[in-house]
Protein backbone atom coordinates (compact mmCIF):
# COMPACT_ATOMS: atom_id res chain seq x y z
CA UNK A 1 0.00 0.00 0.00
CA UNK A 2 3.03 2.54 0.95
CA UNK A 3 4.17 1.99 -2.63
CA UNK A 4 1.08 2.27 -4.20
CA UNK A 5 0.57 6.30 -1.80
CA UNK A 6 4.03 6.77 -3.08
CA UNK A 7 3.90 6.40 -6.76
CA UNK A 8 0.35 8.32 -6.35
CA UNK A 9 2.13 11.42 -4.81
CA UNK A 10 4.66 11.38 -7.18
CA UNK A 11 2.12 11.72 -9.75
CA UNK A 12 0.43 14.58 -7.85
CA UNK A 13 3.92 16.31 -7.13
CA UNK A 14 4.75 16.22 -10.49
CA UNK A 15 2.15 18.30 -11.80
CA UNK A 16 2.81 20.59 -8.71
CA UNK A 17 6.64 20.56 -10.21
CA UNK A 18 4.89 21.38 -13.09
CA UNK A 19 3.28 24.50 -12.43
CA UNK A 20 5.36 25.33 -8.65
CA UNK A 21 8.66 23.91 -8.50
CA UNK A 22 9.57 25.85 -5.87
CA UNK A 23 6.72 24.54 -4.11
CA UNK A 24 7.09 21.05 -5.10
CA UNK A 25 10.91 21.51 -3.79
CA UNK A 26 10.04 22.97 -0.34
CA UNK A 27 7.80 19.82 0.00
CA UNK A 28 10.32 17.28 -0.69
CA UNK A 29 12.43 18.95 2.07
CA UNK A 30 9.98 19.51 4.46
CA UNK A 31 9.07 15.73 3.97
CA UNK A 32 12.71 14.33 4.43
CA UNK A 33 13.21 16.57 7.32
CA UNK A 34 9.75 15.22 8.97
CA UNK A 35 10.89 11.75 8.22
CA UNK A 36 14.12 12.54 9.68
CA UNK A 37 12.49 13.80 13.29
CA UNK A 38 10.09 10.73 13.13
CA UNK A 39 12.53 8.20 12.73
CA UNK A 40 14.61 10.01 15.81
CA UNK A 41 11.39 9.80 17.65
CA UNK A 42 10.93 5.60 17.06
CA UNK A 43 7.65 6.26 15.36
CA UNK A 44 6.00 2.86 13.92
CA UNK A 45 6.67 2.48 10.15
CA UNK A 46 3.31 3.18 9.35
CA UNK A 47 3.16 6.26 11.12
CA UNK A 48 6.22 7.76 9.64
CA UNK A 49 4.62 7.04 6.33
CA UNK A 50 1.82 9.03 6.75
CA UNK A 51 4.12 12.17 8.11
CA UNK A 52 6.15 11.43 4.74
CA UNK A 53 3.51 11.96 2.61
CA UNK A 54 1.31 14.52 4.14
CA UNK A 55 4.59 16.34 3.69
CA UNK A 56 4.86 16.48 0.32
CA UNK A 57 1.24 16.94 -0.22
CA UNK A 58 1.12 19.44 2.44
CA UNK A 59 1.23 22.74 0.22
CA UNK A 60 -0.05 21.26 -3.22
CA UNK A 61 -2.95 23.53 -2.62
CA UNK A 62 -0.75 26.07 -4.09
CA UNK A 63 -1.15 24.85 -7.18
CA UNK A 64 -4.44 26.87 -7.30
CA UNK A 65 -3.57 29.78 -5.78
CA UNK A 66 -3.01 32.38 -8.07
CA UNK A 67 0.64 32.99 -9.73
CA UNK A 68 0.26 36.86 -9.00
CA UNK A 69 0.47 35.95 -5.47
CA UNK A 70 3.17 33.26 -5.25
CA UNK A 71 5.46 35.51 -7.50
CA UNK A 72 4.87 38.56 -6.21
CA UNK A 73 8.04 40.17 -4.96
CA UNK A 74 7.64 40.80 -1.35
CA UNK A 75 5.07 40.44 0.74
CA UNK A 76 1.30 39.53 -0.14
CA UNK A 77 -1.05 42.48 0.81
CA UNK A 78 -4.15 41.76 3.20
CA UNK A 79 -6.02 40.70 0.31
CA UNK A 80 -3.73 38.43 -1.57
CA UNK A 81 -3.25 36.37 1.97
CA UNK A 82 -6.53 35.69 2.54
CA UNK A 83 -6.61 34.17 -0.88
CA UNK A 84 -3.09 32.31 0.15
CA UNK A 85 -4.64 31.01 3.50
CA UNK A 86 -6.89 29.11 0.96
CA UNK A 87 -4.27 26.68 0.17
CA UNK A 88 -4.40 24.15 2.91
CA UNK A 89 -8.15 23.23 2.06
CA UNK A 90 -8.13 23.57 -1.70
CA UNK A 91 -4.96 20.62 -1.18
CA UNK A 92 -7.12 18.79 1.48
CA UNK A 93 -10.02 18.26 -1.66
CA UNK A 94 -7.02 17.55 -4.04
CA UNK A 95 -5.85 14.71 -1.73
CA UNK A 96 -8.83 13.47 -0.84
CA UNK A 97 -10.07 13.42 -4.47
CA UNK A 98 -6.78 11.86 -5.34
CA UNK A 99 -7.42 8.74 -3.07
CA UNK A 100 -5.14 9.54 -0.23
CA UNK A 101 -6.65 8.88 3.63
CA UNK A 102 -7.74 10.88 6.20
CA UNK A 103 -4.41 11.32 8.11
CA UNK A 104 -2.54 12.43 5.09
CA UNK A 105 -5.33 14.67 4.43
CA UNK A 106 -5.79 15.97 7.35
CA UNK A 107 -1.66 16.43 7.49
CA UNK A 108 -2.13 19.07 4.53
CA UNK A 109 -5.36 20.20 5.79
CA UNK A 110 -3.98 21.47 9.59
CA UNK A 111 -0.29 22.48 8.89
CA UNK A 112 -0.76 26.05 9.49
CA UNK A 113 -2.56 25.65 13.05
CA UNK A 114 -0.70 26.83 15.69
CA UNK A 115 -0.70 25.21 19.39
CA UNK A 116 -1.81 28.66 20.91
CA UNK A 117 -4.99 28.95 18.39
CA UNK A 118 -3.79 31.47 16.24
CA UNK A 119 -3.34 29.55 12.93
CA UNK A 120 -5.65 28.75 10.61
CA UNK A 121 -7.85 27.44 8.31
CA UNK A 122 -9.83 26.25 11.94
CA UNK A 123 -7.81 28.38 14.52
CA UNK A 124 -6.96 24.55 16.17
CA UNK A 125 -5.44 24.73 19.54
CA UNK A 126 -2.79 21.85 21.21
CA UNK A 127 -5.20 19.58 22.32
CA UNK A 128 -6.67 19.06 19.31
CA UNK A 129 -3.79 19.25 16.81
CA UNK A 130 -2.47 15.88 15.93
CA UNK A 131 0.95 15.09 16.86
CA UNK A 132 1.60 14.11 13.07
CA UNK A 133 0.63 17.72 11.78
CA UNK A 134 3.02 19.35 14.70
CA UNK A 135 5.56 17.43 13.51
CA UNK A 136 4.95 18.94 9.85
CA UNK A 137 3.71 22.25 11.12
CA UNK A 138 7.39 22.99 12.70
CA UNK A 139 9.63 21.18 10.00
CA UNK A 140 8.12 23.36 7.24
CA UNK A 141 8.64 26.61 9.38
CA UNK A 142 12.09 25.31 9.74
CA UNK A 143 12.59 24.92 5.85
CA UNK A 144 10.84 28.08 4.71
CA UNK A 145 13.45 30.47 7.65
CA UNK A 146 16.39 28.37 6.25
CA UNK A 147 14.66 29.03 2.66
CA UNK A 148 15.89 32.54 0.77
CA UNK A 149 12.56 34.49 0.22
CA UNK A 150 12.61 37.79 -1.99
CA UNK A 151 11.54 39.98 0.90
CA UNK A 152 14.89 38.67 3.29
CA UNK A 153 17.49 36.15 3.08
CA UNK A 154 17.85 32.33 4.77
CA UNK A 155 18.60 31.95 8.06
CA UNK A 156 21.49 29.54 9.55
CA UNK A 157 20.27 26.44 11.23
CA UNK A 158 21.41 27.83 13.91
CA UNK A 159 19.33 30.61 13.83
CA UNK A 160 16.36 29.10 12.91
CA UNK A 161 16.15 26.72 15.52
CA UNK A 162 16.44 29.48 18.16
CA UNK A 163 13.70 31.61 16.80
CA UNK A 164 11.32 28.56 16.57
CA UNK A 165 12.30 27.51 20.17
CA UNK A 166 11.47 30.97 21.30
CA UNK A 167 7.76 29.97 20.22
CA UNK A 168 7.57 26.33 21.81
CA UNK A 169 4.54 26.17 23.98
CA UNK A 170 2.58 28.84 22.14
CA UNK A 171 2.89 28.70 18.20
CA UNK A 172 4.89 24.94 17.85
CA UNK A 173 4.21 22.41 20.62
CA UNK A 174 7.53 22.32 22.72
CA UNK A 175 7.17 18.09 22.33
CA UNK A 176 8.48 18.58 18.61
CA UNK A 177 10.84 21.65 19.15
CA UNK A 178 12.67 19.73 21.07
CA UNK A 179 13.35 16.98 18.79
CA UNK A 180 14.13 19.74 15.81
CA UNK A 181 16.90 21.19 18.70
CA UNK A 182 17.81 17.45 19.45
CA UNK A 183 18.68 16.20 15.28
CA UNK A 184 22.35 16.29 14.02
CA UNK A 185 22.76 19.68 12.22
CA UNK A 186 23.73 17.18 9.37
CA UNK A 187 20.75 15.99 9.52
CA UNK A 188 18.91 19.25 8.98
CA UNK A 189 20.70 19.37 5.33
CA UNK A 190 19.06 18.97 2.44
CA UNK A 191 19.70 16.02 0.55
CA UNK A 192 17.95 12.91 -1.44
CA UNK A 193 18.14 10.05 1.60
CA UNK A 194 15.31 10.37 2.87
CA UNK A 195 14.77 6.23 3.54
CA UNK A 196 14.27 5.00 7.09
CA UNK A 197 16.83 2.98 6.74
CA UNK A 198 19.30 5.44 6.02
CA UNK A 199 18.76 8.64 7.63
CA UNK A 200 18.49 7.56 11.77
CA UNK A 201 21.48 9.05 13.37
CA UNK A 202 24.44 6.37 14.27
CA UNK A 203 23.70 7.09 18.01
CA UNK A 204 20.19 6.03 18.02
CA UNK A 205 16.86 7.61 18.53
CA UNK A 206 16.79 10.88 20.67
CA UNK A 207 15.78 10.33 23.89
CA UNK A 208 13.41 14.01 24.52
CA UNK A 209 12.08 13.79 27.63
CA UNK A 210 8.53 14.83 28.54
CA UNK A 211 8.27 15.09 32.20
CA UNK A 212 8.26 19.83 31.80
CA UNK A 213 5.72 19.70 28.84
CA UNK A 214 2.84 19.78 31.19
CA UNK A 215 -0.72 19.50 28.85
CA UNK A 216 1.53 19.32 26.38
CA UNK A 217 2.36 15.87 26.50
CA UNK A 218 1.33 14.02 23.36
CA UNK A 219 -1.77 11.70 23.69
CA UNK A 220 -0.63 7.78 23.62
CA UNK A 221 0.16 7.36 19.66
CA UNK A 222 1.71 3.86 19.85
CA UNK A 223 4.35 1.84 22.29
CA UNK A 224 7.27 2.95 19.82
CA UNK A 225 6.63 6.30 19.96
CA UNK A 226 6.23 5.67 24.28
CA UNK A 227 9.50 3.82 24.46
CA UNK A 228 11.37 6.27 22.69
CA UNK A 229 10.24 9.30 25.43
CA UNK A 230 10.93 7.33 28.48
């Protein structure tokens, strides 16, 4: 079945490459990135396969959003990003008319919500946000600040990592930040591995503990996922 989702998102990214390769880019790093913190985190197989594709479906919404907006130089005026905030539930219909399940859609549905209620398209807050879209949620802020933008330049990873832990426990559930401030800074490279297999760090899975996250603490999403946090 994982092959079968695969070779179905490649078909979808590569109309997305088509028409946004900048987009369809983006995704591929947010996904390896996800996969990369999921692996560190001893998520089930299964589980990391939904994060992997929800990933690189997450913004082919954009696909529809208009190429005055994406293009513009700069920032998009008050108008132009209410159109933009469109994007997560024009790609939730595109995945879900494309076959893909509920998890992955809801993956490219919710990556914009924020833990403190403030994001959108349903102004989610922690308790209600799957752990699956936090873990997406934070690696694509991670890959758009390290990401040259018209308007400023990249950030380090360095840099990146401490403005997104400044926002840990209001915008990005401090559960994930963690494990972003945890990875290898090798593994926050871009780069094809992206395979299980591959990608987990020599020194094992890292060991983020839970016992300051308060409410925070991530509902029970399967023993691997336990074992790896005690």
């Amino acid at each position: 079945m994982f092959q079968t989702d695969l070779g179905r998102a490649d078909a979808v990214l590569a109309a997305l490459e088509k028409k946004r390769p900048e987009v369809a880019a983006h995704s591929r790093r947010v996904s390896a990135y996800s996969v990369r913190l999921a692996v560190q985190f001893g998520l089930a197989r299964d589980v990391i396969e939904t994060i992997r594709l929800g990933a690189l479906l997450h913004d082919v919404g954009k696909m529809l959003t208009p190429s005055r907006i994406l293009e513009k130089p700069g920032r998009p005026n008050a108008r132009e990003w209410q159109e933009l905030k469109a994007h997560p539930e024009l790609g939730q219909e595109i995945c879900h008319r494309s076959g893909f399940d509920d998890e992955v859609c809801t993956i490219v549905l919710y990556h914009h919500e924020r833990c403190d209620g403030s994001g959108y398209p349903d102004r989610l807050a922690h308790p209600v946000i799957p752990y699956m879209v936090r873990i997406v949620s934070v690696m694509d802020t991670f890959d758009a600040l390290t990401s040259s933008r018209d308007y400023r330049e990249r950030l380090s990873v360095a840099a990146a990592r401490t403005l997104i832990a400044r926002s840990a426990g209001s915008k990005y559930c401090p559960w994930v930040v963690s494990g972003l401030l945890a990875l290898p800074v090798q593994m926050l490279q871009p780069g094809p591995g992206d395979a299980p297999g591959v990608i987990r760090h020599p020194q094992g899975p890292a060991l983020i503990p839970v016992g300051g996250l308060g409410e925070f603490q991530l509902p029970r999403p399967g023993a691997a996922l336990q074992a790896s946090l005690s």
